[in-house]
PDB file of N, CA and C in Angstrom:
ATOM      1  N   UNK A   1      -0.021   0.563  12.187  1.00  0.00           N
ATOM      2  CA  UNK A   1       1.029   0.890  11.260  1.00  0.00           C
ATOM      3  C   UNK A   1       2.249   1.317  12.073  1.00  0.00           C
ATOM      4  N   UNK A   2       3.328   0.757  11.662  1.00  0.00           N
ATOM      5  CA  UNK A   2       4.522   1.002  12.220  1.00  0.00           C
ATOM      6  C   UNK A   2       5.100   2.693  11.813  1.00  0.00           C
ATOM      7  N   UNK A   3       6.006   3.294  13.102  1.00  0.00           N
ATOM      8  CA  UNK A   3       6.302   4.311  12.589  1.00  0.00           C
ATOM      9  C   UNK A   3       7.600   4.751  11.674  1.00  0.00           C
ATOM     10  N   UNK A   4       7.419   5.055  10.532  1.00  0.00           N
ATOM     11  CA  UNK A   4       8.784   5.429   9.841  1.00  0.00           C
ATOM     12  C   UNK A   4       8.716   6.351   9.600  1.00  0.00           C
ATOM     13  N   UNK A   5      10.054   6.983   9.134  1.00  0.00           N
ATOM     14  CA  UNK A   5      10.114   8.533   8.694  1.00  0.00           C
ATOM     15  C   UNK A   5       9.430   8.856   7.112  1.00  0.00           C
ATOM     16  N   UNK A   6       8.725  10.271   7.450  1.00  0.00           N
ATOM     17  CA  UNK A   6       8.207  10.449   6.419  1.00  0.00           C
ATOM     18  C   UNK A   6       8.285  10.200   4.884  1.00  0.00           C
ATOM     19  N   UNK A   7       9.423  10.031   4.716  1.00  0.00           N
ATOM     20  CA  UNK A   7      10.835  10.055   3.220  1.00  0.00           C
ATOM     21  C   UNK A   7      10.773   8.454   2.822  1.00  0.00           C
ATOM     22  N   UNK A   8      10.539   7.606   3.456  1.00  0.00           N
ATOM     23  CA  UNK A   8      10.398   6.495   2.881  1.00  0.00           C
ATOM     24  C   UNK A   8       9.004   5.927   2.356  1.00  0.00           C
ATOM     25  N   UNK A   9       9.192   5.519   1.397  1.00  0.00           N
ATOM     26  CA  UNK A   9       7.972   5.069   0.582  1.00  0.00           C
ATOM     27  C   UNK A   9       7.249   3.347   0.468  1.00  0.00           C
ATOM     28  N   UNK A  10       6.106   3.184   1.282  1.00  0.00           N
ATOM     29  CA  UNK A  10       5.719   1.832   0.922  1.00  0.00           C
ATOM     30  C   UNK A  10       5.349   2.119  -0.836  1.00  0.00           C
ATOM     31  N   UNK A  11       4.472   0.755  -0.826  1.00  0.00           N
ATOM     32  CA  UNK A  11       4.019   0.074  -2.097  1.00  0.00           C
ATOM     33  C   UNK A  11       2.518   0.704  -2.074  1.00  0.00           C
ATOM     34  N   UNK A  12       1.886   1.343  -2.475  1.00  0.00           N
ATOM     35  CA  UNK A  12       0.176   1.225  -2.610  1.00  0.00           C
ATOM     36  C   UNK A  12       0.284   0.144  -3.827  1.00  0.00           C
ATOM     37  N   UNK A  13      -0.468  -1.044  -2.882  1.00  0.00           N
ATOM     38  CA  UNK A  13      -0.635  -1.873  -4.369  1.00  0.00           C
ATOM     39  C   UNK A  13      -2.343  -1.995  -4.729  1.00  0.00           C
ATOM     40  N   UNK A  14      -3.358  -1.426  -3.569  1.00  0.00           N
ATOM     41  CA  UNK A  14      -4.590  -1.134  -4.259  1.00  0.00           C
ATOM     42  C   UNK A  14      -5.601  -0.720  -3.284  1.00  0.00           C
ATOM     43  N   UNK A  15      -6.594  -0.224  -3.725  1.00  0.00           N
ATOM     44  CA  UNK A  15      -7.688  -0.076  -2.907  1.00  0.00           C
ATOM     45  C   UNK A  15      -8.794  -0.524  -2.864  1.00  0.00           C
ATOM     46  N   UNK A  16     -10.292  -0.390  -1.880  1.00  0.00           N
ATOM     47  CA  UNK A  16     -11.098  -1.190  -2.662  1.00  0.00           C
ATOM     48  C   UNK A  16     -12.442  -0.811  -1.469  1.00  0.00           C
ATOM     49  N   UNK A  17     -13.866  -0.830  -1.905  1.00  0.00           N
ATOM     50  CA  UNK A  17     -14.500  -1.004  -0.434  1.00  0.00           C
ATOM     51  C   UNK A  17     -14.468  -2.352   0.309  1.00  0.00           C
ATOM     52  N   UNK A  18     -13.994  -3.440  -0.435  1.00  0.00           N
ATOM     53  CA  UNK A  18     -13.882  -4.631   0.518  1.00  0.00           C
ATOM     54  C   UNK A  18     -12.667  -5.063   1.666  1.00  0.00           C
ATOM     55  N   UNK A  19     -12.342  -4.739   2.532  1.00  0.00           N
ATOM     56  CA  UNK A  19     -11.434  -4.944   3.028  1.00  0.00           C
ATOM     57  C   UNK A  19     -10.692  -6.205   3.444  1.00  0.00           C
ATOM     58  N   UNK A  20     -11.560  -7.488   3.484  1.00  0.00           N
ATOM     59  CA  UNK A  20     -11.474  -8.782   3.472  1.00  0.00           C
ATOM     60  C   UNK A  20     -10.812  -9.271   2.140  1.00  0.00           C
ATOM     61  N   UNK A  21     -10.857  -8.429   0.730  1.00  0.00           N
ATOM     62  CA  UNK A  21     -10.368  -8.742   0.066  1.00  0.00           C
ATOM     63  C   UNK A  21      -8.946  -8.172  -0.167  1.00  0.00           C
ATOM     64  N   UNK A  22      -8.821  -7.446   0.073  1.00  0.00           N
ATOM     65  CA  UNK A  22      -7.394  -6.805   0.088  1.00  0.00           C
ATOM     66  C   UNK A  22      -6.496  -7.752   1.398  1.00  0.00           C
ATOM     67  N   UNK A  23      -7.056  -7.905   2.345  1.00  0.00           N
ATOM     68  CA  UNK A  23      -6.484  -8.894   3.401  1.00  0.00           C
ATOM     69  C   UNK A  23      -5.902 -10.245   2.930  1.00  0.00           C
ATOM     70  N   UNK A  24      -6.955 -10.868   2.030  1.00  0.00           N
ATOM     71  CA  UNK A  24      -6.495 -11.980   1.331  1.00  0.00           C
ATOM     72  C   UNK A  24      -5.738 -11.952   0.334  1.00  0.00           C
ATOM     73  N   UNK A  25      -5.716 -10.788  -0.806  1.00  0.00           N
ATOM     74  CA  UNK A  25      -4.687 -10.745  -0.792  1.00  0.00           C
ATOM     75  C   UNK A  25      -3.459 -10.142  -0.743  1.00  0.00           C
ATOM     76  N   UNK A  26      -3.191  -9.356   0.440  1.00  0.00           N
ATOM     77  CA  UNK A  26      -2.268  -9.322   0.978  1.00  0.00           C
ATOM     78  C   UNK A  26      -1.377 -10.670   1.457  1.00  0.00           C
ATOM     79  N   UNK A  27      -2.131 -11.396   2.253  1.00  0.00           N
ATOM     80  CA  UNK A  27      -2.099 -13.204   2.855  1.00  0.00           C
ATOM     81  C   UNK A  27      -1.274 -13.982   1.602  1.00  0.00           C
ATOM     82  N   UNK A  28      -2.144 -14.184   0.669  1.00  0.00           N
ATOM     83  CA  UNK A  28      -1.998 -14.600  -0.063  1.00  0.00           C
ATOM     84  C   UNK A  28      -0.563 -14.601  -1.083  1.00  0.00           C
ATOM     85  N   UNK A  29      -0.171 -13.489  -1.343  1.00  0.00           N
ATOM     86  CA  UNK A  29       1.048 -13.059  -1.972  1.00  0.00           C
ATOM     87  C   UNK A  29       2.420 -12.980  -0.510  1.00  0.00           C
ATOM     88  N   UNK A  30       1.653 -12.852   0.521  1.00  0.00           N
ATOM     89  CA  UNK A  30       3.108 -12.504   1.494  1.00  0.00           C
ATOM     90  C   UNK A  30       3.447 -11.291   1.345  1.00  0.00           C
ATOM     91  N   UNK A  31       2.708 -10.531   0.989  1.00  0.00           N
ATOM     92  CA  UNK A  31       3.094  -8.869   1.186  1.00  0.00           C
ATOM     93  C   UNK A  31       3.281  -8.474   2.734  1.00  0.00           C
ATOM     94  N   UNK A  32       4.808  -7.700   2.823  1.00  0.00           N
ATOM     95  CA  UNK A  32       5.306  -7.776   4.093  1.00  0.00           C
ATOM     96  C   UNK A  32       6.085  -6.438   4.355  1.00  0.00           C
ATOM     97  N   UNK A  33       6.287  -6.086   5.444  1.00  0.00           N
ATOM     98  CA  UNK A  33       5.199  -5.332   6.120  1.00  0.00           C
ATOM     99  C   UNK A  33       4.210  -5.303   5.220  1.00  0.00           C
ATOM    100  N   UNK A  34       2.673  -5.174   5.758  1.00  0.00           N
ATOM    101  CA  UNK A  34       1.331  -4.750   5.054  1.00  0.00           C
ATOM    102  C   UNK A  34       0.880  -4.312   5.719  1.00  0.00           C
ATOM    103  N   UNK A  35      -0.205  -3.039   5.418  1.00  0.00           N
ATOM    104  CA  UNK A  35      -1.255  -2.384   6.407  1.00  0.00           C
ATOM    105  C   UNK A  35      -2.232  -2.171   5.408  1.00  0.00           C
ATOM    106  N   UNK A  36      -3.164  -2.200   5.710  1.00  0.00           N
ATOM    107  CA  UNK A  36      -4.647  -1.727   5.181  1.00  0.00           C
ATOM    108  C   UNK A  36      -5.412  -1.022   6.383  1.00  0.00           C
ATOM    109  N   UNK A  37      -5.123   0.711   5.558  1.00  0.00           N
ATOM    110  CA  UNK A  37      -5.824   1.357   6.230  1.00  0.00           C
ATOM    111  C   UNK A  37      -7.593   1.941   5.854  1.00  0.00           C
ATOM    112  N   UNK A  38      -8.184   2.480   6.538  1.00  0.00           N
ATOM    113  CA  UNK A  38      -9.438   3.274   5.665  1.00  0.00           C
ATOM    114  C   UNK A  38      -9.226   4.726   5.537  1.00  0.00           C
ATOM    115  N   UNK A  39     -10.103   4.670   4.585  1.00  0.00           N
ATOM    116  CA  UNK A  39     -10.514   6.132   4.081  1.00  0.00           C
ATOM    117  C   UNK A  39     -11.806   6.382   3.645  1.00  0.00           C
ATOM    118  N   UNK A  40     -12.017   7.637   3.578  1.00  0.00           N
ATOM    119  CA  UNK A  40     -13.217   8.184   2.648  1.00  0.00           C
ATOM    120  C   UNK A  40     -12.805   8.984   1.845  1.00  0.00           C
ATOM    121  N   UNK A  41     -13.621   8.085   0.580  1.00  0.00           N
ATOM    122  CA  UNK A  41     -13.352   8.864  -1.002  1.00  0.00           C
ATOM    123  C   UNK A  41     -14.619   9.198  -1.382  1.00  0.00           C
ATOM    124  N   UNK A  42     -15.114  10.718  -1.718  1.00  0.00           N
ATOM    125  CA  UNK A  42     -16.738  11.014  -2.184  1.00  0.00           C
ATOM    126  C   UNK A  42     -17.301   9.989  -1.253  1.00  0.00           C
ATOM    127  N   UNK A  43     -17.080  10.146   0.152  1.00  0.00           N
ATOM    128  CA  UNK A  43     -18.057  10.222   1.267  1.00  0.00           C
ATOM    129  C   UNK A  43     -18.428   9.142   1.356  1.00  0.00           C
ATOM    130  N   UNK A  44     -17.804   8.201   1.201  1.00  0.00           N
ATOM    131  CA  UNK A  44     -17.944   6.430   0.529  1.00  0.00           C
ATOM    132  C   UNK A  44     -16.682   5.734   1.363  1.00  0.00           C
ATOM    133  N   UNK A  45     -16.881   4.812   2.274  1.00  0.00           N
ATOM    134  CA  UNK A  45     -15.771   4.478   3.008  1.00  0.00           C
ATOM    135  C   UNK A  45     -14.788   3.428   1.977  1.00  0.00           C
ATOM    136  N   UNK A  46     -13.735   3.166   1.997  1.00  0.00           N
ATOM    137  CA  UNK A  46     -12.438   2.431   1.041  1.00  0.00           C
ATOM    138  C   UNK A  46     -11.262   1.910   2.312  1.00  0.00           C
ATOM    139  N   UNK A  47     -10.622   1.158   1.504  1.00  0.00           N
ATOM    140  CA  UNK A  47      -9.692   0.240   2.041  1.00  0.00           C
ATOM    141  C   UNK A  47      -8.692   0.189   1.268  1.00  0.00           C
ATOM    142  N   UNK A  48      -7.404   1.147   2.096  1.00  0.00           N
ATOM    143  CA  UNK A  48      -5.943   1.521   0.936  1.00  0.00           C
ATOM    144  C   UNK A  48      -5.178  -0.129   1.444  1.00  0.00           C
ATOM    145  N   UNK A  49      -4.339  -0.801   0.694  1.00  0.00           N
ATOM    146  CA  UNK A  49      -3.544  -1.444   1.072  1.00  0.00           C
ATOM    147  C   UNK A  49      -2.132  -1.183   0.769  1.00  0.00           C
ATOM    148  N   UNK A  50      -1.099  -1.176   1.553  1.00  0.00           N
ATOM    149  CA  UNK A  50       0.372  -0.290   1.151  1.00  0.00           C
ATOM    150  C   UNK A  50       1.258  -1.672   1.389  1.00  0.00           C
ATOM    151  N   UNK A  51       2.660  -1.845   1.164  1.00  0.00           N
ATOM    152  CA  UNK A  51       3.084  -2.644   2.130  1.00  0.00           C
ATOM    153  C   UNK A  51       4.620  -1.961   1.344  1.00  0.00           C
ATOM    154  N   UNK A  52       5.790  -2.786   2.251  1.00  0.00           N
ATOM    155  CA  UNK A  52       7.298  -2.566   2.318  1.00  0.00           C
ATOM    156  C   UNK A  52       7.454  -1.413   2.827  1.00  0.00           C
ATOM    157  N   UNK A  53       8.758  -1.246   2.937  1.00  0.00           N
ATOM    158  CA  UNK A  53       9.055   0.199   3.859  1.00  0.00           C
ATOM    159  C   UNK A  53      10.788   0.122   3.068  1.00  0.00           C
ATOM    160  N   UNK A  54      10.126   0.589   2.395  1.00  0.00           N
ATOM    161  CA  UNK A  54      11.558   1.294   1.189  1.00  0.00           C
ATOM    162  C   UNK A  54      12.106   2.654   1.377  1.00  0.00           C
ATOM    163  N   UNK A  55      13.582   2.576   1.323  1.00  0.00           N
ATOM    164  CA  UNK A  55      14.323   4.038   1.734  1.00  0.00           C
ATOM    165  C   UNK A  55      14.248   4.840   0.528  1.00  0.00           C
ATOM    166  N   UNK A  56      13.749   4.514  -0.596  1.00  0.00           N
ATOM    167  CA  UNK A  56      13.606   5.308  -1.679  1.00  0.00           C
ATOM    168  C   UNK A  56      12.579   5.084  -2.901  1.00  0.00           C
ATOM    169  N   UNK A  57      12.045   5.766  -3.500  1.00  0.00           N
ATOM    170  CA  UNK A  57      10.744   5.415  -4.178  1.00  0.00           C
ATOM    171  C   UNK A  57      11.248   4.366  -5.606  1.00  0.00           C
ATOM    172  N   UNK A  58      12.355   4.643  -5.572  1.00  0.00           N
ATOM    173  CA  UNK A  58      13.473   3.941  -6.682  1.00  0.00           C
ATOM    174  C   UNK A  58      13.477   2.086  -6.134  1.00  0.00           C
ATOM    175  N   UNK A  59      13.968   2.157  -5.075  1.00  0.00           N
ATOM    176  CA  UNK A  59      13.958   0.781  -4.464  1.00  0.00           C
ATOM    177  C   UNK A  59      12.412   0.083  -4.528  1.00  0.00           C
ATOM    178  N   UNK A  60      11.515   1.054  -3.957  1.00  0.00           N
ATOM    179  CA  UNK A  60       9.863   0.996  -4.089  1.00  0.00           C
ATOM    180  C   UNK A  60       9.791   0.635  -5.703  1.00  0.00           C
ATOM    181  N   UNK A  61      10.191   0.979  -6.609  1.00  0.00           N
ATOM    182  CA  UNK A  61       9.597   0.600  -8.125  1.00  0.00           C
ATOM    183  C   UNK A  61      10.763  -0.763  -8.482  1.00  0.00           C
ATOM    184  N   UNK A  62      11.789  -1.075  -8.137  1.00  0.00           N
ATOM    185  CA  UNK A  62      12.570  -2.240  -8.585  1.00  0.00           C
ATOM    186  C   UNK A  62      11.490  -3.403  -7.583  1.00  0.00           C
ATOM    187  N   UNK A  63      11.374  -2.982  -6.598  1.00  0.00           N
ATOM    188  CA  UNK A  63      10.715  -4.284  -5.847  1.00  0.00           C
ATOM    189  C   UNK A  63       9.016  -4.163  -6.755  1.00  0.00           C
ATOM    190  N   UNK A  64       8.089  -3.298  -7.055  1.00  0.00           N
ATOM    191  CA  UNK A  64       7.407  -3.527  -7.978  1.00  0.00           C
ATOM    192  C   UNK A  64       7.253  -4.480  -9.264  1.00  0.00           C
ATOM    193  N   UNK A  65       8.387  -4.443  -9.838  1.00  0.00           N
ATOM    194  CA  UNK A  65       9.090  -5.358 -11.000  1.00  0.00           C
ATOM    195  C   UNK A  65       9.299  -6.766 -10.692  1.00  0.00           C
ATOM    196  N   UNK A  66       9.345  -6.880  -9.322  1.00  0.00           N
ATOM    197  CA  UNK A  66       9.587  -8.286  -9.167  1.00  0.00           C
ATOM    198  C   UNK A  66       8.533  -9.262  -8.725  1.00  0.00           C
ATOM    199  N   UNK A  67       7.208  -8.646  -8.361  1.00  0.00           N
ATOM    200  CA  UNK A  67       5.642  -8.570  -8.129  1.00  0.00           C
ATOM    201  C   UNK A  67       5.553  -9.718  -9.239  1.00  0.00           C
ATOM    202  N   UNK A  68       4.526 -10.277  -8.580  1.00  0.00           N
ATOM    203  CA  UNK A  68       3.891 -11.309  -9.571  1.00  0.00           C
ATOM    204  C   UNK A  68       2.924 -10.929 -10.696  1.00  0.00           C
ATOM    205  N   UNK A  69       2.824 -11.348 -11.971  1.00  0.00           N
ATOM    206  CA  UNK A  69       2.011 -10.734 -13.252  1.00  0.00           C
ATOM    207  C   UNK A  69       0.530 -10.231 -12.211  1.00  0.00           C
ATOM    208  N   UNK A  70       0.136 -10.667 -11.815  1.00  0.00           N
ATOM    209  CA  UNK A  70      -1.420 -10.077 -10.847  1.00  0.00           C
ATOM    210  C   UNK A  70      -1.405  -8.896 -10.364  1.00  0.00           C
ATOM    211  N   UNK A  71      -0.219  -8.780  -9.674  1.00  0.00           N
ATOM    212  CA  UNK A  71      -0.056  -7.820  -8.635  1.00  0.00           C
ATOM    213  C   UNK A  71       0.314  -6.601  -9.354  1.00  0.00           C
ATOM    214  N   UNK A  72       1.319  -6.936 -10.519  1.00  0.00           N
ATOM    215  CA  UNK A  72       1.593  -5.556 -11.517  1.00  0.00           C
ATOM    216  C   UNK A  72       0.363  -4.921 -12.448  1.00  0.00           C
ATOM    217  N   UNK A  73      -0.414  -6.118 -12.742  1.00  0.00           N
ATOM    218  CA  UNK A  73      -1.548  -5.815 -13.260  1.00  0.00           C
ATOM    219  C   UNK A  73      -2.291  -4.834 -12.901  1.00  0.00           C
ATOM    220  N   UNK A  74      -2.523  -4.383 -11.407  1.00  0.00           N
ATOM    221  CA  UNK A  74      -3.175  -3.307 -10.811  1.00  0.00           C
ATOM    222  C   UNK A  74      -2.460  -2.452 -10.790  1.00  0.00           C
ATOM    223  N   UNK A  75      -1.051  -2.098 -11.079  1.00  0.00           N
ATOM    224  CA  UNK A  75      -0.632  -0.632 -11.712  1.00  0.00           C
ATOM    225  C   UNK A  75      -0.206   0.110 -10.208  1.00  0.00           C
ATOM    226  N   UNK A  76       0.898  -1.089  -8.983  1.00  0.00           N
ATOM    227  CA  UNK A  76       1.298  -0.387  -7.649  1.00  0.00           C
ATOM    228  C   UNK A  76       2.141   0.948  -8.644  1.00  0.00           C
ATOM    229  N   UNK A  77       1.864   1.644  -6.981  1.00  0.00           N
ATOM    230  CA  UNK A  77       2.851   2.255  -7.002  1.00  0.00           C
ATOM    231  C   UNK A  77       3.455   3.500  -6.000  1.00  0.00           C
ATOM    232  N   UNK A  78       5.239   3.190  -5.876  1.00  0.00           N
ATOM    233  CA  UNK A  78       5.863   3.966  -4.528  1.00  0.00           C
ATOM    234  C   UNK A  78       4.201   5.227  -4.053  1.00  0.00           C
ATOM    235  N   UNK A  79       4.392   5.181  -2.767  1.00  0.00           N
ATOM    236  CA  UNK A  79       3.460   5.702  -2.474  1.00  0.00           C
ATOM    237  C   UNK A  79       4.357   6.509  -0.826  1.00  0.00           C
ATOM    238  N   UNK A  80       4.380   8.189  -1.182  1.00  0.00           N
ATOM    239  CA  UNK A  80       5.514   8.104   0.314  1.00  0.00           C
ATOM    240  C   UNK A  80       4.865   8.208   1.150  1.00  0.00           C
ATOM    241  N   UNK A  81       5.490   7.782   2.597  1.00  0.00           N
ATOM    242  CA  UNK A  81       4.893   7.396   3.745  1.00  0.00           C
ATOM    243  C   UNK A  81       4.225   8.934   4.499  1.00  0.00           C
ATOM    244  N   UNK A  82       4.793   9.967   4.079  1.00  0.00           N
ATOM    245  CA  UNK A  82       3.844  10.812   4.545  1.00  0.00           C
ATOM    246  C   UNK A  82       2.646  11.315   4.363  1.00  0.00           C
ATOM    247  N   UNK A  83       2.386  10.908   2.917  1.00  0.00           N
ATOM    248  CA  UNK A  83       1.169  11.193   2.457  1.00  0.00           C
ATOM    249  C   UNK A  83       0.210   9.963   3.015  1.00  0.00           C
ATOM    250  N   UNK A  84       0.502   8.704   3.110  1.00  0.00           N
ATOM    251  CA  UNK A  84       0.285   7.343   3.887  1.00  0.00           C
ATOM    252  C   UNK A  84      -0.444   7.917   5.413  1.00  0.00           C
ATOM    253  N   UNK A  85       0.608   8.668   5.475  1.00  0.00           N
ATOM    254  CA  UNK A  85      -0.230   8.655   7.754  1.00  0.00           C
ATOM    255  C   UNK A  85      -0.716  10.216   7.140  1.00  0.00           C
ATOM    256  N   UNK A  86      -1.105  11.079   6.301  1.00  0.00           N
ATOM    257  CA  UNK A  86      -1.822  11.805   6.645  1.00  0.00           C
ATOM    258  C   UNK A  86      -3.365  11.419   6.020  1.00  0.00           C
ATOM    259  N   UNK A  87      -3.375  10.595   5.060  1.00  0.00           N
ATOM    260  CA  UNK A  87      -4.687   9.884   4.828  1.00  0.00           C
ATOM    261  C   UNK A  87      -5.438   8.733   5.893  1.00  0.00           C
ATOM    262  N   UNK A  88      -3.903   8.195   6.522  1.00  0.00           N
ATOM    263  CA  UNK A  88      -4.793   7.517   8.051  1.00  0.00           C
ATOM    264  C   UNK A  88      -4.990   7.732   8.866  1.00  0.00           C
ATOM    265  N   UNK A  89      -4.413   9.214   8.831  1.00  0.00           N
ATOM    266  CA  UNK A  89      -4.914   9.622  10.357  1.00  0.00           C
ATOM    267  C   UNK A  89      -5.368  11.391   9.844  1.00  0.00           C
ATOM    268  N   UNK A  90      -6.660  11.491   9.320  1.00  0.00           N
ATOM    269  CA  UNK A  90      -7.035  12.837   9.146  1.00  0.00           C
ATOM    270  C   UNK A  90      -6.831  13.813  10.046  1.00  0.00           C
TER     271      UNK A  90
END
């Protein structure tokens, strides 16, 4: 994951325990910047996927809107980057 300042907000557009699937589609749509990091939720390993690097959570929800019917379907959303690197890096 690239470093940005805390204040800017990617996309969480989902999570999942499969990580191959979030990869595809990430791939698949061209979500750019993308990272899929892990976590543990109730002690159960998961796979966050985030992507863009928006200067404001405002810019983060107009680029939401422009998401394909699929992608809105899962309900992204601005997600700020500090809360981002303190879930990937405990």
């Amino acid at each position: 994951m690239t470093q940005a300042r805390p204040a800017r907000s990617p996309v969480q557009q989902g999570a999942g325990r499969d990580r191959a699937v979030l990869e595809r589609l990430a791939t698949r749509h061209t979500l750019a910047p993308a990272w899929i990091y892990p976590r543990t939720i109730n002690g159960q390993p998961w796979f966050v996927l985030v992507f863009g690097d928006f200067e404001t959570p405002e810019q983060a929800r107009r680029a939401i809107g422009s998401l394909p019917a699929e992608l809105r379907a899962a309900k992204p959303w601005p997600k700020p980057f500090g809360q981002v690197q303190k879930e990937a890096n405990p």
